[in-house]
N, C-alpha and C. Protein backbone atom coordinates (compact mmCIF):
# COMPACT_ATOMS: atom_id res chain seq x y z
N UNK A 1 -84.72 -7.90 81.94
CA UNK A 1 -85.25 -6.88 81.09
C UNK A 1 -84.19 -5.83 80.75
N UNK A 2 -83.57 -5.58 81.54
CA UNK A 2 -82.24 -4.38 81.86
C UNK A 2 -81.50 -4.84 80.43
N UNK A 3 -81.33 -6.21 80.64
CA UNK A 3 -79.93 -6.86 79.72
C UNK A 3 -81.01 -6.91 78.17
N UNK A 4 -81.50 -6.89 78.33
CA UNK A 4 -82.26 -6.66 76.72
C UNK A 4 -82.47 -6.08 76.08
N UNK A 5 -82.81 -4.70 77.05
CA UNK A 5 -82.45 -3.42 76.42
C UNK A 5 -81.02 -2.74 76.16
N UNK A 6 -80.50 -3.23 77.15
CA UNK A 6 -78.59 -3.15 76.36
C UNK A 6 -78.27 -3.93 75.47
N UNK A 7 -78.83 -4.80 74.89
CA UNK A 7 -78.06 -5.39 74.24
C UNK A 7 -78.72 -4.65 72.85
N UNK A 8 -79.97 -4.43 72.99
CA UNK A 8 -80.90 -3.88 71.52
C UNK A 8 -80.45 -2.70 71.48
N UNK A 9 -79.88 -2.01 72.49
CA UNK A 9 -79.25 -0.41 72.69
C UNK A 9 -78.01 -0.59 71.72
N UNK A 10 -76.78 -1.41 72.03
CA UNK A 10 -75.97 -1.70 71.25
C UNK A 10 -76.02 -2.46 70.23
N UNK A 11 -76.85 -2.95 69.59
CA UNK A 11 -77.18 -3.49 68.09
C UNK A 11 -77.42 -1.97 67.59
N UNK A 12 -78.26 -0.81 67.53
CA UNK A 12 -78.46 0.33 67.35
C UNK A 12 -77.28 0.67 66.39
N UNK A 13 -76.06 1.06 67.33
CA UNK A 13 -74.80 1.57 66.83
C UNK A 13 -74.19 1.06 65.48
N UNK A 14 -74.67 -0.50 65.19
CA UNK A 14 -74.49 -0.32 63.84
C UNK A 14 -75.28 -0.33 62.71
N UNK A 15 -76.56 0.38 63.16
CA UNK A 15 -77.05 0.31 61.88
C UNK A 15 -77.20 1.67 61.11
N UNK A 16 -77.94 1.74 60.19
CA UNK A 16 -77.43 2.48 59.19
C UNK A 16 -78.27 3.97 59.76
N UNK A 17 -79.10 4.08 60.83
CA UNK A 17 -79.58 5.07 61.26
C UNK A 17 -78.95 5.56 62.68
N UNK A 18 -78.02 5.47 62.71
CA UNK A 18 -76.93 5.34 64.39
C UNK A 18 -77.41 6.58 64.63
N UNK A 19 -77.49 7.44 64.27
CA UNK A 19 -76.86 9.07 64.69
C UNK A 19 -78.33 9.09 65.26
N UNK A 20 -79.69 9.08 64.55
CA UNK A 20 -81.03 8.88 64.89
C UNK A 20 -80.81 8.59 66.09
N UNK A 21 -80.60 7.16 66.15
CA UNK A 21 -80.98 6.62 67.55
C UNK A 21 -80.04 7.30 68.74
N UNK A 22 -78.83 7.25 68.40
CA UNK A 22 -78.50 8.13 69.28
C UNK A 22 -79.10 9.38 69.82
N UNK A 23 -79.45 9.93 69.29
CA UNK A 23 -80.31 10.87 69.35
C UNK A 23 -81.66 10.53 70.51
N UNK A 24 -82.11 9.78 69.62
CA UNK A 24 -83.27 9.13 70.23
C UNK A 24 -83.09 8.74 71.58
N UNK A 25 -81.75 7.41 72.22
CA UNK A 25 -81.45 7.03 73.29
C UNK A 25 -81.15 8.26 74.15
N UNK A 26 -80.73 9.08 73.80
CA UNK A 26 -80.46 10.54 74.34
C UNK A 26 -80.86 10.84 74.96
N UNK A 27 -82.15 11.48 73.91
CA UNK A 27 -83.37 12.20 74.51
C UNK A 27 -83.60 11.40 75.54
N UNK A 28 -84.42 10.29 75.89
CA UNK A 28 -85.36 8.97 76.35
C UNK A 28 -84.55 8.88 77.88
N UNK A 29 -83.28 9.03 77.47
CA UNK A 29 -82.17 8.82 78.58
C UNK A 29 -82.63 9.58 79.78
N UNK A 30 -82.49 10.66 79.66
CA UNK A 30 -82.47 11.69 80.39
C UNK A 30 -84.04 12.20 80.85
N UNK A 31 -84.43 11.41 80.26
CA UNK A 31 -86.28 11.65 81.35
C UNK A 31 -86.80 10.11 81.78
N UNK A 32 -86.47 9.35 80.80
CA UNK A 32 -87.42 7.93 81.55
C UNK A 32 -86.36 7.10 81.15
N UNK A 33 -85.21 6.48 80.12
CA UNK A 33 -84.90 5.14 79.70
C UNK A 33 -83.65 4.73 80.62
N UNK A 34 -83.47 3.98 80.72
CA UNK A 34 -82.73 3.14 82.14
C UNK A 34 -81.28 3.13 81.23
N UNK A 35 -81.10 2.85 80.15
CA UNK A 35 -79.81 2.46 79.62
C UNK A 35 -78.96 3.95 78.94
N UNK A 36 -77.94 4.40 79.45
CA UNK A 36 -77.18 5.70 78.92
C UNK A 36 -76.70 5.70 78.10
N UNK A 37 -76.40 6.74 77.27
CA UNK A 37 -76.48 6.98 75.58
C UNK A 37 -75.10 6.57 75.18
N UNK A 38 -74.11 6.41 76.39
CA UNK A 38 -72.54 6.35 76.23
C UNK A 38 -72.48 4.31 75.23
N UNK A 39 -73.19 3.11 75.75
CA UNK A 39 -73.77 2.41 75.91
C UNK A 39 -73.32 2.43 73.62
N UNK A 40 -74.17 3.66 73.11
CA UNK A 40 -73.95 3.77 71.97
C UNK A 40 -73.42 4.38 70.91
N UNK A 41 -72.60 5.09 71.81
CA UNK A 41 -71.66 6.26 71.88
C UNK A 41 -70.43 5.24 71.50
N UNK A 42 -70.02 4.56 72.53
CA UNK A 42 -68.53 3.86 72.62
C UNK A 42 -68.47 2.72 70.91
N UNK A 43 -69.09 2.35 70.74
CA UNK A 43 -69.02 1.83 69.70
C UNK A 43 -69.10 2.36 68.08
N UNK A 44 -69.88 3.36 68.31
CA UNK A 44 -70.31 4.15 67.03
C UNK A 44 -68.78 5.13 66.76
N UNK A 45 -68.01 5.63 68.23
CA UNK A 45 -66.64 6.14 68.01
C UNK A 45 -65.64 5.43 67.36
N UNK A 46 -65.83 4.38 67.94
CA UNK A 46 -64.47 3.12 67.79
C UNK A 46 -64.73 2.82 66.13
N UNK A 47 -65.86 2.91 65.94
CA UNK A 47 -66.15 2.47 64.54
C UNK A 47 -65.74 3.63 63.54
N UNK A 48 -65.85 4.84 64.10
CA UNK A 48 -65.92 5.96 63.21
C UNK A 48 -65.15 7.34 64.05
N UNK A 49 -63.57 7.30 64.50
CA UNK A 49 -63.38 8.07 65.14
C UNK A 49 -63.19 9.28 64.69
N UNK A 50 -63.05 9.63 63.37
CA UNK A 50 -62.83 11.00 62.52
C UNK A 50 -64.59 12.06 63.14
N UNK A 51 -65.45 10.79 63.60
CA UNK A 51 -67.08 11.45 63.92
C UNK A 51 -66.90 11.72 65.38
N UNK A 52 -65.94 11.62 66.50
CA UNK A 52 -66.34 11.29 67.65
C UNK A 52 -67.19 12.32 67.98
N UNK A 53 -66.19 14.05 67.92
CA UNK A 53 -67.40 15.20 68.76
C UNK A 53 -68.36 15.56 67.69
N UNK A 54 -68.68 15.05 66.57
CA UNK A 54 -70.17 14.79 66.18
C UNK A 54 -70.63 14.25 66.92
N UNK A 55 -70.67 13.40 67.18
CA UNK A 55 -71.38 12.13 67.95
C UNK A 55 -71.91 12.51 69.49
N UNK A 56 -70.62 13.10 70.08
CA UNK A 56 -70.40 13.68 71.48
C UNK A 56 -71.60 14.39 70.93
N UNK A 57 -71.66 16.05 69.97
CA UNK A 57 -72.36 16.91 70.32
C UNK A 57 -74.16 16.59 70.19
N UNK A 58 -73.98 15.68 69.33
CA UNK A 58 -75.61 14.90 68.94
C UNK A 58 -76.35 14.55 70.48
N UNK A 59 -75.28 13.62 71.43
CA UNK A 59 -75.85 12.84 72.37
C UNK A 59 -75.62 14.41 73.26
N UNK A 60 -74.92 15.34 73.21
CA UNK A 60 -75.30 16.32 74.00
C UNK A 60 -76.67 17.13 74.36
N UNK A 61 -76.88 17.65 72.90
CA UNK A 61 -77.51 18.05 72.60
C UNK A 61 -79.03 17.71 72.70
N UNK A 62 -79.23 15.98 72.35
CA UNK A 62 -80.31 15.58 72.51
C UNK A 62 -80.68 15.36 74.30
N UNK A 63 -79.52 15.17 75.02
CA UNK A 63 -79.82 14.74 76.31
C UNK A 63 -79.95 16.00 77.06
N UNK A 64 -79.65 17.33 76.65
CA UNK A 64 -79.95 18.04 77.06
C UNK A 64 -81.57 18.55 76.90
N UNK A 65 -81.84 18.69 75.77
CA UNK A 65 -83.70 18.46 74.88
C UNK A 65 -83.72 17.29 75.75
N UNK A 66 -83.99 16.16 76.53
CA UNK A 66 -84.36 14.87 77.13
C UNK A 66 -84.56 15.37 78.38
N UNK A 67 -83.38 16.32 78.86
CA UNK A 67 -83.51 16.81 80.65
C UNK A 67 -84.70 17.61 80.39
N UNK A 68 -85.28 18.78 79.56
CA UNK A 68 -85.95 19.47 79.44
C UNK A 68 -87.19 18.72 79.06
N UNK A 69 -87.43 17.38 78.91
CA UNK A 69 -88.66 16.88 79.04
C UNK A 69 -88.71 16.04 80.37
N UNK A 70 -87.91 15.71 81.14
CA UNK A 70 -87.75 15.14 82.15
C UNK A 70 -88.26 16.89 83.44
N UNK A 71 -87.67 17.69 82.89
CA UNK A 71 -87.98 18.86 83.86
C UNK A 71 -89.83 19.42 83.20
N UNK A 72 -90.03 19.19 82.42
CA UNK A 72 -91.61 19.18 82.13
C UNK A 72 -92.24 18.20 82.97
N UNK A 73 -92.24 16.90 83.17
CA UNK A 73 -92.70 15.51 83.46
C UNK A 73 -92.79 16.48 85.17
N UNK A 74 -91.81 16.61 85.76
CA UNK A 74 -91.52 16.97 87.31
C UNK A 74 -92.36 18.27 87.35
N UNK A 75 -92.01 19.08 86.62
CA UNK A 75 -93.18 20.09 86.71
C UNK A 75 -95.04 20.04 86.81
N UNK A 76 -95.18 19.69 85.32
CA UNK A 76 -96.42 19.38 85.78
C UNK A 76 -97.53 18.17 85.21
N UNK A 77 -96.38 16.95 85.64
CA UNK A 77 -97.05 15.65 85.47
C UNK A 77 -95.89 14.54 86.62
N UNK A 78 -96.07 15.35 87.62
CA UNK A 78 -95.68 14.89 88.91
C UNK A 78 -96.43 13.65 89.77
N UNK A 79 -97.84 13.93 89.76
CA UNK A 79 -98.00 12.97 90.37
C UNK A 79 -98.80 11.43 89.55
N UNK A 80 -98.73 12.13 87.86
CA UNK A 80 -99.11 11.03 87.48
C UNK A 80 -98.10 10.12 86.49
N UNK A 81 -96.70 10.77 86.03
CA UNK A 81 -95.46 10.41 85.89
C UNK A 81 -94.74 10.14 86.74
N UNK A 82 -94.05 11.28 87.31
CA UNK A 82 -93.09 11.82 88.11
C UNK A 82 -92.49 10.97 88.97
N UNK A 83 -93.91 10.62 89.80
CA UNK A 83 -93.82 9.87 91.14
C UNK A 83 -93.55 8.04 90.47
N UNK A 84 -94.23 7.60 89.71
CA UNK A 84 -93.48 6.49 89.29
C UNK A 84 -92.04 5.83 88.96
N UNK A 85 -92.05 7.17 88.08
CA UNK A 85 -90.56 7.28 87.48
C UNK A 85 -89.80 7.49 89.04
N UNK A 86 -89.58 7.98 89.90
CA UNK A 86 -88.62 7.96 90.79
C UNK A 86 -88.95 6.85 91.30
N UNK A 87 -90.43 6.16 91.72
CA UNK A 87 -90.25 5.27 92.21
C UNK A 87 -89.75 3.88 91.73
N UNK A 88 -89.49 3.99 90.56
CA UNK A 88 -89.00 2.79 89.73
C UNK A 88 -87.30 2.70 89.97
N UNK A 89 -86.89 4.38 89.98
CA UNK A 89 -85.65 4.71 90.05
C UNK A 89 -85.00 4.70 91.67
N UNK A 90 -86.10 3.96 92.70
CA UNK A 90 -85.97 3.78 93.83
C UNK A 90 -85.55 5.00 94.53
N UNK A 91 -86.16 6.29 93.62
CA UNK A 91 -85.93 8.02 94.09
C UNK A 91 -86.57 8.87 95.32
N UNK A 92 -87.96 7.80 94.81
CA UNK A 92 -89.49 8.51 95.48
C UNK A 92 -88.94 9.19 96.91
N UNK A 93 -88.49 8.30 97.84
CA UNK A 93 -88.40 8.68 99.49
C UNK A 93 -87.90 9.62 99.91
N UNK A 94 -86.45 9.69 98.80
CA UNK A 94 -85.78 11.11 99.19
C UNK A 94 -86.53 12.17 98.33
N UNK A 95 -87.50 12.29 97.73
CA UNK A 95 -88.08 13.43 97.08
C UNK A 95 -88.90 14.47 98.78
N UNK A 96 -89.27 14.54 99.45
CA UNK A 96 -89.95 15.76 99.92
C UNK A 96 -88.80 16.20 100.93
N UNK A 97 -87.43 15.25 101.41
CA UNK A 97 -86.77 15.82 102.31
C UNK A 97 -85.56 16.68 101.20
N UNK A 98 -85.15 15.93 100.29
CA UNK A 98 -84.67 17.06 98.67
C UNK A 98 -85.09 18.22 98.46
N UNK A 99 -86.56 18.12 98.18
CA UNK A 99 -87.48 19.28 97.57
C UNK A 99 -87.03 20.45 98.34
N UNK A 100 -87.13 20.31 99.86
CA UNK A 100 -86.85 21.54 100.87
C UNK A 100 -85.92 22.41 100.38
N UNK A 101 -84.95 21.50 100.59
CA UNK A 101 -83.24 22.21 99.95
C UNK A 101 -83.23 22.28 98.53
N UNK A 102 -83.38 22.06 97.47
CA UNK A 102 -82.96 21.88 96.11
C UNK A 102 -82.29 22.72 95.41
N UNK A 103 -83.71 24.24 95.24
CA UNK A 103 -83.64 25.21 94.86
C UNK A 103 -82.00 25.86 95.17
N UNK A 104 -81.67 25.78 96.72
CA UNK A 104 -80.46 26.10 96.92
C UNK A 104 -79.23 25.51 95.99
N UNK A 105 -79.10 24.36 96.14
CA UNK A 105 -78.22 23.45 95.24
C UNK A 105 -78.41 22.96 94.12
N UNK A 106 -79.57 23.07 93.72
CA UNK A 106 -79.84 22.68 92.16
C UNK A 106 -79.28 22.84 91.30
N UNK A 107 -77.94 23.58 91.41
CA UNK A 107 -77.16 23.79 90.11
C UNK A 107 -76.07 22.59 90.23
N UNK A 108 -75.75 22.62 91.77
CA UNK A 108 -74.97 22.01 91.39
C UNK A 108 -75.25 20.38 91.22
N UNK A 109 -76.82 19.92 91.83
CA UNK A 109 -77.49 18.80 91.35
C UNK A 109 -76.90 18.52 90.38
N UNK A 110 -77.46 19.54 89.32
CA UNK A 110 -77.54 19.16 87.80
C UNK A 110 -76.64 18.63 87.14
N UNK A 111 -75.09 19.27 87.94
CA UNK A 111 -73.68 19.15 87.40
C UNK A 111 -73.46 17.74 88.01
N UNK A 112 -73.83 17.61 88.76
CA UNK A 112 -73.62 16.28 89.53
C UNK A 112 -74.00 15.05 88.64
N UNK A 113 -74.95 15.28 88.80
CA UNK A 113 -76.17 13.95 87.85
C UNK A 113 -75.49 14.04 86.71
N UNK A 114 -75.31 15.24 85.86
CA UNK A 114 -74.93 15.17 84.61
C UNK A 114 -74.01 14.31 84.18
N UNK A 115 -72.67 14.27 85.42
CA UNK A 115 -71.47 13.97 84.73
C UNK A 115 -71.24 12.52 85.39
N UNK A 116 -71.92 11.84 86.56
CA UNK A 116 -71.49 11.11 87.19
C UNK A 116 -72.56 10.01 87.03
N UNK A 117 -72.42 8.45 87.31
CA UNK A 117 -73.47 7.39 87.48
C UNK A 117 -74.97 7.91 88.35
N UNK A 118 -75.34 8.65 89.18
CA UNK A 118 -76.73 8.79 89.35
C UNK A 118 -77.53 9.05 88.31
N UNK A 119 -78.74 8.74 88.31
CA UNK A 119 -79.06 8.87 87.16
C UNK A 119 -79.64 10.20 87.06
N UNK A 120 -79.32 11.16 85.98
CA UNK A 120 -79.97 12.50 85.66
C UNK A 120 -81.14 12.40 85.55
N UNK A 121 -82.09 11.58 85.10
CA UNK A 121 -83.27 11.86 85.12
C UNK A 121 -83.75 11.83 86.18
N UNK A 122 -83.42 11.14 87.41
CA UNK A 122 -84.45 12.14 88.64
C UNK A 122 -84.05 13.26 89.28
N UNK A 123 -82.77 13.65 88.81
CA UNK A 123 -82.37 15.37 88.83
C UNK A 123 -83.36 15.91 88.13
N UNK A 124 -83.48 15.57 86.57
CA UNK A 124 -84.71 16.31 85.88
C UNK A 124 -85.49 16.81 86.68
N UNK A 125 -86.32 15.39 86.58
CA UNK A 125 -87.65 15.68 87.42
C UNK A 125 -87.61 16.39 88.54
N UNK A 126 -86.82 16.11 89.62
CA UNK A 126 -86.70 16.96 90.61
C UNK A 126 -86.68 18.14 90.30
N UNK A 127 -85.62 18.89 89.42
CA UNK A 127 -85.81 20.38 89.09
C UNK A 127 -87.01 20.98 88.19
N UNK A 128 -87.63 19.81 87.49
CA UNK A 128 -89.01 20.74 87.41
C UNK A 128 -89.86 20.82 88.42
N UNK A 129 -90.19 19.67 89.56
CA UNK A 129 -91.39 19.32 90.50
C UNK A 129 -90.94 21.02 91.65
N UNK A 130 -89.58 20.95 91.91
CA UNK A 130 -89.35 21.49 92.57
C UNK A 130 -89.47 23.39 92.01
N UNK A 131 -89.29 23.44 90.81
CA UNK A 131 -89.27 24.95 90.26
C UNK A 131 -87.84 25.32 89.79
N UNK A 132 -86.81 24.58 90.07
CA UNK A 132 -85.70 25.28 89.62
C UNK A 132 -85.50 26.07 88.64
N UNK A 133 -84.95 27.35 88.48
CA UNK A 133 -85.02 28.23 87.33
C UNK A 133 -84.96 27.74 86.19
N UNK A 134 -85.32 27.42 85.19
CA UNK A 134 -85.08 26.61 84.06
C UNK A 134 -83.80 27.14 83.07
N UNK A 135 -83.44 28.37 83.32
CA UNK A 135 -82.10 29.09 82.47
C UNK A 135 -81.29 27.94 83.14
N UNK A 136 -81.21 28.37 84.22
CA UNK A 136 -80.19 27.80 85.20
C UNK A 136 -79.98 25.41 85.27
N UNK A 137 -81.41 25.28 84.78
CA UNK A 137 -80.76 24.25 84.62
C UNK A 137 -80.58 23.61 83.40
N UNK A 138 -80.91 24.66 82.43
CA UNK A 138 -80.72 24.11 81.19
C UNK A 138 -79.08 24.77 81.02
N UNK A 139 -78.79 25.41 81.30
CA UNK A 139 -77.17 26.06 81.26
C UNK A 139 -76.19 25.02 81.80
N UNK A 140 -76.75 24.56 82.97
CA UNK A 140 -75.69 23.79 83.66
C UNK A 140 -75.73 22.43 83.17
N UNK A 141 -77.20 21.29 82.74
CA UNK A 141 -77.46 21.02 81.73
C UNK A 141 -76.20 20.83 80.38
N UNK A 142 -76.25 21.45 80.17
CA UNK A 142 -75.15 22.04 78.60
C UNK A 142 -73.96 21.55 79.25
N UNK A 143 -73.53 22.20 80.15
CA UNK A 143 -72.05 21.96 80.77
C UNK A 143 -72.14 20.63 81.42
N UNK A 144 -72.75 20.19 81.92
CA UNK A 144 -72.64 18.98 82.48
C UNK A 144 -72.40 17.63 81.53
N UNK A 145 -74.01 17.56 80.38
CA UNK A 145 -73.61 17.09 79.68
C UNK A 145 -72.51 16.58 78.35
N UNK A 146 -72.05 18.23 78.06
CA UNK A 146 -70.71 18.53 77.41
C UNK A 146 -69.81 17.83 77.56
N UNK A 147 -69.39 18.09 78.79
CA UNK A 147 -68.27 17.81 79.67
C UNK A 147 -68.37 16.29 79.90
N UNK A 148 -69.11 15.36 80.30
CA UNK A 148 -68.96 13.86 80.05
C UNK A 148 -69.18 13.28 78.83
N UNK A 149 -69.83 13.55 77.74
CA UNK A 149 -69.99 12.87 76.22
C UNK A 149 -68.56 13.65 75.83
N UNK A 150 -68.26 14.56 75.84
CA UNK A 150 -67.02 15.18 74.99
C UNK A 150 -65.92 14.69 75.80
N UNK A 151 -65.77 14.50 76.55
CA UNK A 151 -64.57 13.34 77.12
C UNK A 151 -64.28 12.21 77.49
N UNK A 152 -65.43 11.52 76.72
CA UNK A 152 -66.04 9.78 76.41
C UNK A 152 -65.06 10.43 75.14
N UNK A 153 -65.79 11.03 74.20
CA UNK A 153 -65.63 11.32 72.84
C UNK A 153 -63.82 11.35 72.50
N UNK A 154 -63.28 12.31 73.34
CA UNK A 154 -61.98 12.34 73.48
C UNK A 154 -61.22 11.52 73.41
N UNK A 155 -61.57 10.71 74.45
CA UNK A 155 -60.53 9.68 74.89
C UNK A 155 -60.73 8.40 73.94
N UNK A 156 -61.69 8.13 73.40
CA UNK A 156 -61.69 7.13 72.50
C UNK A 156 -61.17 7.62 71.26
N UNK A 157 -61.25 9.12 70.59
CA UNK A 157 -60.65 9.52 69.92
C UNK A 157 -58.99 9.26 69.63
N UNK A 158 -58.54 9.73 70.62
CA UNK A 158 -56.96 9.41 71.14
C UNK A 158 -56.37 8.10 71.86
N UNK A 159 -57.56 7.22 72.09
CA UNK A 159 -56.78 6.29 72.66
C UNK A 159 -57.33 4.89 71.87
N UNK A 160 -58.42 5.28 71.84
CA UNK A 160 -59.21 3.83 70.94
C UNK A 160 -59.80 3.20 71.62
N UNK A 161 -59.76 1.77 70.77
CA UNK A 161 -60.61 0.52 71.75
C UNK A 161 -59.43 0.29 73.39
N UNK A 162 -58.59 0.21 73.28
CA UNK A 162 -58.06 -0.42 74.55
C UNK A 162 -58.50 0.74 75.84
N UNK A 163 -59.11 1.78 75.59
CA UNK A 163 -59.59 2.54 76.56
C UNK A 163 -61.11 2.05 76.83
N UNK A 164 -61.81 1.45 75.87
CA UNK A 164 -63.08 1.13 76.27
C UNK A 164 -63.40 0.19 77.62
N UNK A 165 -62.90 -0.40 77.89
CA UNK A 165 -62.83 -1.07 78.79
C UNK A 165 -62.65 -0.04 80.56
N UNK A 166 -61.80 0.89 80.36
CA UNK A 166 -61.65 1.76 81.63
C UNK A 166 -62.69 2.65 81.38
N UNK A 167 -63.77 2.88 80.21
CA UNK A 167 -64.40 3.95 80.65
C UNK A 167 -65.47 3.31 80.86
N UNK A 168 -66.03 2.09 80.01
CA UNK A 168 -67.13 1.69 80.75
C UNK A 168 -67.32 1.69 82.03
N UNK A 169 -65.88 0.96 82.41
CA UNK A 169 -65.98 0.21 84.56
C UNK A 169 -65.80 1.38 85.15
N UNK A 170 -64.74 2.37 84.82
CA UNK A 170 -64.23 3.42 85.61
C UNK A 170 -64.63 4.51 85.62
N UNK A 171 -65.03 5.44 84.09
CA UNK A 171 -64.90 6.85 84.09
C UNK A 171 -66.45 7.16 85.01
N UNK A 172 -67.53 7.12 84.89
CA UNK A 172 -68.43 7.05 85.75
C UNK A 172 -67.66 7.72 87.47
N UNK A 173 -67.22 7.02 87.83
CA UNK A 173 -66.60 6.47 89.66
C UNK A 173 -65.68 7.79 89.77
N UNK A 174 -64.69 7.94 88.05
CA UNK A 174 -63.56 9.20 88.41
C UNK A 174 -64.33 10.59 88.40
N UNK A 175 -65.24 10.82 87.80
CA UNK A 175 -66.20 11.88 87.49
C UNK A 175 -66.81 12.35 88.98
N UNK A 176 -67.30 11.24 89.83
CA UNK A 176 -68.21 11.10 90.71
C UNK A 176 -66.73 11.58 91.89
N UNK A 177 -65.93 11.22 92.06
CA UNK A 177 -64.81 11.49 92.62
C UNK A 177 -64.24 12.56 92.39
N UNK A 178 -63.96 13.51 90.91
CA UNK A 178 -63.94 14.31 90.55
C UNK A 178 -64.64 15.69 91.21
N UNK A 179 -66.02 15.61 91.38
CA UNK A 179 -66.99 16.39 91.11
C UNK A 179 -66.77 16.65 93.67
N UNK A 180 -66.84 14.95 93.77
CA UNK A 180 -66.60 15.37 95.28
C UNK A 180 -65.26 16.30 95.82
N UNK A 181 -64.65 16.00 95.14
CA UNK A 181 -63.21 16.76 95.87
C UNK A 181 -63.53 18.15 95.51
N UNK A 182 -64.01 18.35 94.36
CA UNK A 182 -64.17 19.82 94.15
C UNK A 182 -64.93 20.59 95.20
N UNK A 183 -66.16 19.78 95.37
CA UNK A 183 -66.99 20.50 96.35
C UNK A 183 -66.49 20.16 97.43
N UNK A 184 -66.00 18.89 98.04
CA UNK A 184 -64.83 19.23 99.35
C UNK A 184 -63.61 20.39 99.45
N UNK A 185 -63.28 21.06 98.60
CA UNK A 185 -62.74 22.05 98.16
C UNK A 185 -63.33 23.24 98.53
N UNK A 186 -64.63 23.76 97.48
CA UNK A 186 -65.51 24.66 98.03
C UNK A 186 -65.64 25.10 99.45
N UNK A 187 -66.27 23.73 100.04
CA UNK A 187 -66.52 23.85 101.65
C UNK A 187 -65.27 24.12 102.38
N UNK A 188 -64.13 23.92 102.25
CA UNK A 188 -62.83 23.99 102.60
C UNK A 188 -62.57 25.33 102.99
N UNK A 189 -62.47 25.78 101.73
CA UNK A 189 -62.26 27.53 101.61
C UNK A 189 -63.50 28.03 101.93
N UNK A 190 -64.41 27.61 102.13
CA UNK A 190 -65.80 28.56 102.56
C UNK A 190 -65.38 28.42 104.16
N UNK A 191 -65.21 27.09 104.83
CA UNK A 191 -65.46 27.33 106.51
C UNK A 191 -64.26 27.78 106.91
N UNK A 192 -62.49 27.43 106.00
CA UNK A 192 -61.44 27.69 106.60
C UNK A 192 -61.36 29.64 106.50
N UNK A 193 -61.98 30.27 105.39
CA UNK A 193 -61.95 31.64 105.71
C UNK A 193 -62.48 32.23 106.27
């Protein structure tokens, strides 16, 4: 089922309503759809690189509007959404030992999920079920998502197709690696001072 919807995900990119669906996969992305917007991103660049941070800011923009229905769903259609959707996303178990802590770290959840392979939508949900300030995660939200579509966007800009290949397999893993050292960093200078 997975492979069917990628493959109908990438037929999308060339048709004559791309920017739509992008849009569309966006939104969908970031509260319930299994396949990520990059998926139609990478092709619609390669095809049209003079558009890339159009493109970037579209799938921003919409996946940010997508977290904010994913943080509705967690708010208050938790136990008749919510709880599916994580449990599909094999999320459910760690939801009440999460919930405790969240509020504390929820920002940097957001940044997390945003930029790296977990999937953001049970960050969503989590930060609505849980209450997270909604400024706060629609801000970080913005930056999170920014920051990985606009440097998908980039690098295919400047490098082309022969980069597609490292960002599909790789950029995901460097982000996720990225994002740890930093906060191994944080903690560093927090316990060494």
């Amino acid at each position: 089922m997975i492979r069917r919807l990628y493959d109908w995900t990438m037929g999308l990119a060339g048709h004559r309503h791309a920017f739509w669906a992008l849009a569309v996969v966006a939104f969908i992305e970031s509260s319930v759809f299994p396949i990520p917007p990059d998926v139609l991103m990478i092709p619609m660049i390669l095809a049209r690189p003079h558009l890339a941070f159009r493109i970037a800011g579209i799938a921003t923009l919409a996946s940010v509007l997508g977290g904010c229905l994913g943080y509705a769903i967690g708010w208050g259609l938790m136990d008749s959404i919510g709880r599916p959707l994580l449990d599909f996303y094999g999320a459910s178990g760690d939801f009440e030992a999460l919930a405790a802590r969240f509020n504390e770290q929820g920002a940097w959840a957001v940044l997390i999920a945003g930029v790296t392979p977990f999937p953001y939508k049970v960050i969503t949900i989590f930060s609505g079920a849980t209450g997270l300030d909604l400024v706060t995660f629609t801000a970080v939200s913005v930056v999170a998502r920014a920051l990985r579509f606009f440097f998908v966007a980039w690098l295919l800009w400047k490098y082309g197709a022969p980069v597609r290949r490292f960002i599909e397999r790789w950029l995901g893993w460097l982000f996720t690696l990225f994002i740890a050292l930093v906060i191994a960093g944080f903690y560093l200078v927090r316990y060494l001072a």
